[in-house]
Protein backbone atom coordinates (compact mmCIF):
# COMPACT_ATOMS: atom_id res chain seq x y z
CA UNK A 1 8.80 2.17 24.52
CA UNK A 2 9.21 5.67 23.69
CA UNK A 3 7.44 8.93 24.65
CA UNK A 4 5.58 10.97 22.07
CA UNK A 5 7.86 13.27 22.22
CA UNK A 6 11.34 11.29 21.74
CA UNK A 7 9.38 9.69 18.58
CA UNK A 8 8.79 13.56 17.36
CA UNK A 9 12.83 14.51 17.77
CA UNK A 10 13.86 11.13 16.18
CA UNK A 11 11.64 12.20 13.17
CA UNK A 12 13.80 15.53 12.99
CA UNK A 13 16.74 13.98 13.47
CA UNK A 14 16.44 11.46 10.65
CA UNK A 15 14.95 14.44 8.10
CA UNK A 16 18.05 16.50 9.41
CA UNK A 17 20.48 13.79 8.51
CA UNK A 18 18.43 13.07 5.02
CA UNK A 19 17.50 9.16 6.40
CA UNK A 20 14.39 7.86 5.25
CA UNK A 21 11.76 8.54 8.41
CA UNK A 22 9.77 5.02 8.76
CA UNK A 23 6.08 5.47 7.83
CA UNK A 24 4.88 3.24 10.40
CA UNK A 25 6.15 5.25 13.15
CA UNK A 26 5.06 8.77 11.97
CA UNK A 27 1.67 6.37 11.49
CA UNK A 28 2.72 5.67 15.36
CA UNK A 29 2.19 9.81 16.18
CA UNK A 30 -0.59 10.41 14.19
CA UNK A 31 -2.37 7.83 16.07
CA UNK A 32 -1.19 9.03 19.60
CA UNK A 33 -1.67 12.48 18.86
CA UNK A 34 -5.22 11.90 17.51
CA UNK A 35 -6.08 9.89 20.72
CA UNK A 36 -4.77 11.90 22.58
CA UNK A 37 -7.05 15.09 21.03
CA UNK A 38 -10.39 12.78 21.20
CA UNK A 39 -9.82 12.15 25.00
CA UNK A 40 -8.56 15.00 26.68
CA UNK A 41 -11.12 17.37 24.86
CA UNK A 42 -14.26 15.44 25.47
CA UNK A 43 -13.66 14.81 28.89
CA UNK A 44 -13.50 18.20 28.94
CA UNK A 45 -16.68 18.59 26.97
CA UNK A 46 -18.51 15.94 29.07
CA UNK A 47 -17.87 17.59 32.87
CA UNK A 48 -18.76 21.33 31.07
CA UNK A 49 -22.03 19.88 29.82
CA UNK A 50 -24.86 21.53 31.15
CA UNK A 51 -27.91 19.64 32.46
CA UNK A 52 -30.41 18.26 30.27
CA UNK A 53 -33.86 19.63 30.53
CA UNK A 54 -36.69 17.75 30.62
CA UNK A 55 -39.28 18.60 28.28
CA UNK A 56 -42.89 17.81 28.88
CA UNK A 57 -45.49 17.26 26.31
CA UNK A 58 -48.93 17.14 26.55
CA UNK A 59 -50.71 14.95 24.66
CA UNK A 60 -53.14 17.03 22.86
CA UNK A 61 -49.93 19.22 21.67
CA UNK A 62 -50.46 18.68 17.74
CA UNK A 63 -46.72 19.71 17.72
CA UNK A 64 -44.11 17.22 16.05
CA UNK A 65 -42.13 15.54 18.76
CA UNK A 66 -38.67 17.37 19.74
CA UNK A 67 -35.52 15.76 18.36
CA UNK A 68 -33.59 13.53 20.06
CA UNK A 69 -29.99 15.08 22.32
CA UNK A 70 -27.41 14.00 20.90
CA UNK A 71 -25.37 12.01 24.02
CA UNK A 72 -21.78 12.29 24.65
CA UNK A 73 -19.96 9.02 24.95
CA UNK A 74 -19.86 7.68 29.02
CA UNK A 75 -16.36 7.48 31.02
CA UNK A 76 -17.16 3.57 30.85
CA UNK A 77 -16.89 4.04 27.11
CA UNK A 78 -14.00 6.51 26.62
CA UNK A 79 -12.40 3.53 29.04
CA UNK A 80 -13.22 0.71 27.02
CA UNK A 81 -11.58 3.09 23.54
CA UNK A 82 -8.70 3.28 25.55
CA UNK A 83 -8.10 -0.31 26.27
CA UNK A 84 -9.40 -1.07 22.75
CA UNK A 85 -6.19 1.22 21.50
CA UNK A 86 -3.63 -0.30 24.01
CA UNK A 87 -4.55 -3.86 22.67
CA UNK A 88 -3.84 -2.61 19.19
CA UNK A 89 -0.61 -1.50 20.46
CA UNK A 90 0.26 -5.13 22.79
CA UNK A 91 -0.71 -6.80 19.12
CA UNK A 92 2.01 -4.85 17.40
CA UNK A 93 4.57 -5.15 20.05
CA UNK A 94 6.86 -6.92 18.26
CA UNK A 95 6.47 -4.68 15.43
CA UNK A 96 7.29 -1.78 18.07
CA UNK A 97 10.14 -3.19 19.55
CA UNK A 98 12.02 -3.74 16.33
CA UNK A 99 11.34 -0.13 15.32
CA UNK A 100 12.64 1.08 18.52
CA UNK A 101 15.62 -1.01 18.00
CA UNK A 102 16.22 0.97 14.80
CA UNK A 103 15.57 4.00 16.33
CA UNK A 104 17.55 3.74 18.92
CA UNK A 105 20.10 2.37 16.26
CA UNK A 106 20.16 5.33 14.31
CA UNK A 107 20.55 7.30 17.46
CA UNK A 108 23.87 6.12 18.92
CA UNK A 109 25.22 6.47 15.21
CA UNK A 110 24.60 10.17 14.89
CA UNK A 111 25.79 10.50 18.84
CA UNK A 112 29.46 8.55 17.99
CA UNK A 113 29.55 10.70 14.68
CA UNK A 114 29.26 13.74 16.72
CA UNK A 115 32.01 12.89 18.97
CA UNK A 116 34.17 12.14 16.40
CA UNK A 117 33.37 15.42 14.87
CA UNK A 118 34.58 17.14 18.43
CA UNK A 119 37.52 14.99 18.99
CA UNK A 120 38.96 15.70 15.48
CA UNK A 121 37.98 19.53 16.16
CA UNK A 122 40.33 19.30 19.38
CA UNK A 123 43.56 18.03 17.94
CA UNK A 124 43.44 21.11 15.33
CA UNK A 125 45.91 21.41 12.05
CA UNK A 126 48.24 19.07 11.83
CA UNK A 127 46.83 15.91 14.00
CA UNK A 128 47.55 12.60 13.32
CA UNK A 129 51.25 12.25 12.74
CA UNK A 130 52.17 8.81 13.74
CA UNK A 131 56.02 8.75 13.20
CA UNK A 132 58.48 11.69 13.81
CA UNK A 133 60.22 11.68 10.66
CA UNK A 134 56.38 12.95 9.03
CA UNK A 135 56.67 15.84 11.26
CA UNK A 136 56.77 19.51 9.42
CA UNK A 137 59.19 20.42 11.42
CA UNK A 138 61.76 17.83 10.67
CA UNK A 139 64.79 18.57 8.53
CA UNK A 140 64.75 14.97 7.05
CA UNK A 141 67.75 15.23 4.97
CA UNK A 142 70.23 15.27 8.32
CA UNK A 143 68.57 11.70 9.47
CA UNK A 144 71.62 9.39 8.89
CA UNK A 145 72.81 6.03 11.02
CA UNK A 146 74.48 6.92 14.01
CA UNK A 147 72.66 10.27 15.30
CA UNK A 148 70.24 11.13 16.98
CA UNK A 149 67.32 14.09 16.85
CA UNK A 150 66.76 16.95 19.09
CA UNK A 151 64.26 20.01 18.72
CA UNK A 152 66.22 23.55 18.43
CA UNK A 153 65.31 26.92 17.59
CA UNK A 154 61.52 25.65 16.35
CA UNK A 155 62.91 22.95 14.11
CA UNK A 156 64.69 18.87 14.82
CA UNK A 157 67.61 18.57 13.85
CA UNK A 158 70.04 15.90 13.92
CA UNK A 159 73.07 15.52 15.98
CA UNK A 160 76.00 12.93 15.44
CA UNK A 161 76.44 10.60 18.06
CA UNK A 162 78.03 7.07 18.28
CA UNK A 163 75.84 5.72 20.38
CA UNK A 164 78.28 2.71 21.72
CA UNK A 165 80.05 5.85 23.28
CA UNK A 166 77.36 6.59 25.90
CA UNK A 167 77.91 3.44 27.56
CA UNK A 168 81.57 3.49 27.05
CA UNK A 169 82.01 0.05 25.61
CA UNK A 170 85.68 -1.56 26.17
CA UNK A 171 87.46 -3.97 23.86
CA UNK A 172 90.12 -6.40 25.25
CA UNK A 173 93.00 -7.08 22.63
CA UNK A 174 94.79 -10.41 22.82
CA UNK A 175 96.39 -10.74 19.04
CA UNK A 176 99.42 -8.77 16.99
CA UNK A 177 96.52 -6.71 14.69
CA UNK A 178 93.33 -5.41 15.32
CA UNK A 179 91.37 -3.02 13.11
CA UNK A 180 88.99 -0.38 15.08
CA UNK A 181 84.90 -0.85 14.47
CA UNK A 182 81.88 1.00 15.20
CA UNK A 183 80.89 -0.66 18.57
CA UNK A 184 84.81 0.42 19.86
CA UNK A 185 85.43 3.10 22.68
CA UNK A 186 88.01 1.75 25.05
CA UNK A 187 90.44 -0.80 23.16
CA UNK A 188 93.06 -1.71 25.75
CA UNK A 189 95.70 -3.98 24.53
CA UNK A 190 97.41 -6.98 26.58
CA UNK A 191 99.77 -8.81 24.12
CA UNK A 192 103.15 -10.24 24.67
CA UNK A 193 103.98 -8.71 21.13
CA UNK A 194 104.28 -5.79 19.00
CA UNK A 195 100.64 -4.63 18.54
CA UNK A 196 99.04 -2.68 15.12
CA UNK A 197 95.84 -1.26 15.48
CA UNK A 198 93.92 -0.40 12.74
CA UNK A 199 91.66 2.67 12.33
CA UNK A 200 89.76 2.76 9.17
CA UNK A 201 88.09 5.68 6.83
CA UNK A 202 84.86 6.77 7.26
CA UNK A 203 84.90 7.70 10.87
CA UNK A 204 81.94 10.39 12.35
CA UNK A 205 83.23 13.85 12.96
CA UNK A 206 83.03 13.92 16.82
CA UNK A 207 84.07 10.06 17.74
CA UNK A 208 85.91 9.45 20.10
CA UNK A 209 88.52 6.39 21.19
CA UNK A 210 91.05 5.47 23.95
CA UNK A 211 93.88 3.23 23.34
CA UNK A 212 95.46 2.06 26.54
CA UNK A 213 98.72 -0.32 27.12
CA UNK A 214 97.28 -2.86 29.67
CA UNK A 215 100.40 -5.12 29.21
CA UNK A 216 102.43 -2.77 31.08
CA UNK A 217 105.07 -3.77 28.74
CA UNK A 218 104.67 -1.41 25.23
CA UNK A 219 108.51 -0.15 25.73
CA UNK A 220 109.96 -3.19 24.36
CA UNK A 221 106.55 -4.00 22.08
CA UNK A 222 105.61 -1.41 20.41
CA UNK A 223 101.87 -0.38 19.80
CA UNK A 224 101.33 1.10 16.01
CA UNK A 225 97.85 3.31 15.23
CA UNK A 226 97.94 3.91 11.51
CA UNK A 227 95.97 6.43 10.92
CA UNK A 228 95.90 10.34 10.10
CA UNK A 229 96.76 11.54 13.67
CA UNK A 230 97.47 15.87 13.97
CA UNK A 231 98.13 15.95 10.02
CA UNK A 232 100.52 13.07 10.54
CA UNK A 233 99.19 10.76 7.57
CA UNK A 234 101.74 7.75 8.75
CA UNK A 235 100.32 7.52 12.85
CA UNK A 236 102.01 7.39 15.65
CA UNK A 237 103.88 4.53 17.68
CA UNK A 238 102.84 3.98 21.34
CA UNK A 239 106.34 3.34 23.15
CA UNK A 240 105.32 4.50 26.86
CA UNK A 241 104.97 0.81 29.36
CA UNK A 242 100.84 1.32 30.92
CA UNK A 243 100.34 4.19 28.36
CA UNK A 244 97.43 5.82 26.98
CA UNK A 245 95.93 7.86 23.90
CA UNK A 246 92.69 9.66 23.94
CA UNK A 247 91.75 10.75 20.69
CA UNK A 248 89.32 12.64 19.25
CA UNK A 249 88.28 12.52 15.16
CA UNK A 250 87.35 16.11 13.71
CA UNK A 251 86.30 15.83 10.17
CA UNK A 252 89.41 15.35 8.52
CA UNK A 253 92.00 13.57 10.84
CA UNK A 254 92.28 12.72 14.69
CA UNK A 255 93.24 15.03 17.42
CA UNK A 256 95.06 13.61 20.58
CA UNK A 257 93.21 15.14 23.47
């Protein structure tokens, strides 16, 4: 059950916040308030009372009798008003109880709106980006397949990367052809044959590939790499037994490195 006073600051809360204030508990205050007025100030009243005087009257006194004192209410009766009001209130318990349910509704409501006011006042301009590519900041038009983003100089930009290349992946050749794909880093060939590896167009500026003789053999058969190698549009021919390339693709042909 609430205190007087909670019921008053619910009341101002609820006008603040323009919700309709419940007439039965403002009814609720009036009542409280009003008892509480009657009993404190005639207790008061009773224990500053002076003592009554007794007036005697003779008989032959052709005077009209005195009036009647008018008698302040006993502490047995103020008592018996005050349990009289506390039954009132045990009858409407249930009553009660549902309004305070409602009050104390309303009162977590405007307590979780305030903290969401505060936490959204934390995060500031420009809270509640979810994925990176909705960032300000991001220069979106660089975000292709095969790169990856890194923040420099106040914006994100995008770097090319094959990402097979981190973990150096190796390719085992075992046929006469073989044509180069993304996943490729290390192709070693092992082939009792002359060997042509393919490398086709499209390649990232920045990938790298190895191409290693593992047969130990390449003298007698030859390993072929068509493809634009140091302005050299027809390749270059592998002829060196447990030979290597390392090669290095820089926008418009490879580089041997």
């Amino acid at each position: 059950m609430k205190t007087l006073e909670e019921k008053k600051l619910l009341v101002k809360m609820m006008k603040a916040f323009g919700q309709p204030v419940d007439e039965e508990l403002v009814e609720s205050i009036r009542r409280e308030e009003e008892f509480a007025k009657v009993l404190f100030k005639e207790q008061i009243k009773e224990e500053k009372e002076p003592p009554k005087e007794v007036v005697l009257i003779k008989e032959a006194d052709p005077s009209p009798p005195a009036s009647p004192a008018v008698e302040l209410p006993s502490k047995q009766e103020l008592v018996q008003q005050v349990i009289n009001v506390l039954d009132t209130k045990k009858a409407n318990a249930n009553t009660s109880v549902y309004r305070d349910k409602e009050i104390e509704g309303i009162r977590r409501t405007v307590a979780e709106m305030m903290q969401k006011i505060s936490t959204m006042s934390w995060g500031g301009g420009g809270t509640g980006i979810v994925k990176i590519i909705d960032a300000d900041d991001l220069d979106r038009s660089s975000v292709q397949n095969g790169r990856y983003m890194k923040y420099q100089d106040g914006w994100f930009v995008m770097d090319e990367i094959n990402p097979y290349e981190i973990i150096h992946n190796t390719t085992l050749v075992t046929t006469n052809t073989y044509t180069v794909i993304d996943s490729d880093y290390y192709i070693g060939i092992n082939y009792a044959g002359p060997v042509t590896i393919t490398i086709p167009a499209g390649i990232s500026s920045g990938r790298e590939v190895v191409i290693k003789d593992e047969s130990g053999n390449c003298e007698t058969h030859n390993i072929t790499v068509t493809a634009k190698v140091d302005n050299d549009a027809n390749g270059f021919i592998l002829a060196i037994n447990n030979g290597a390339v390392h090669m290095l693709y820089r926008g418009d042909s490879w580089r041997i490195i």
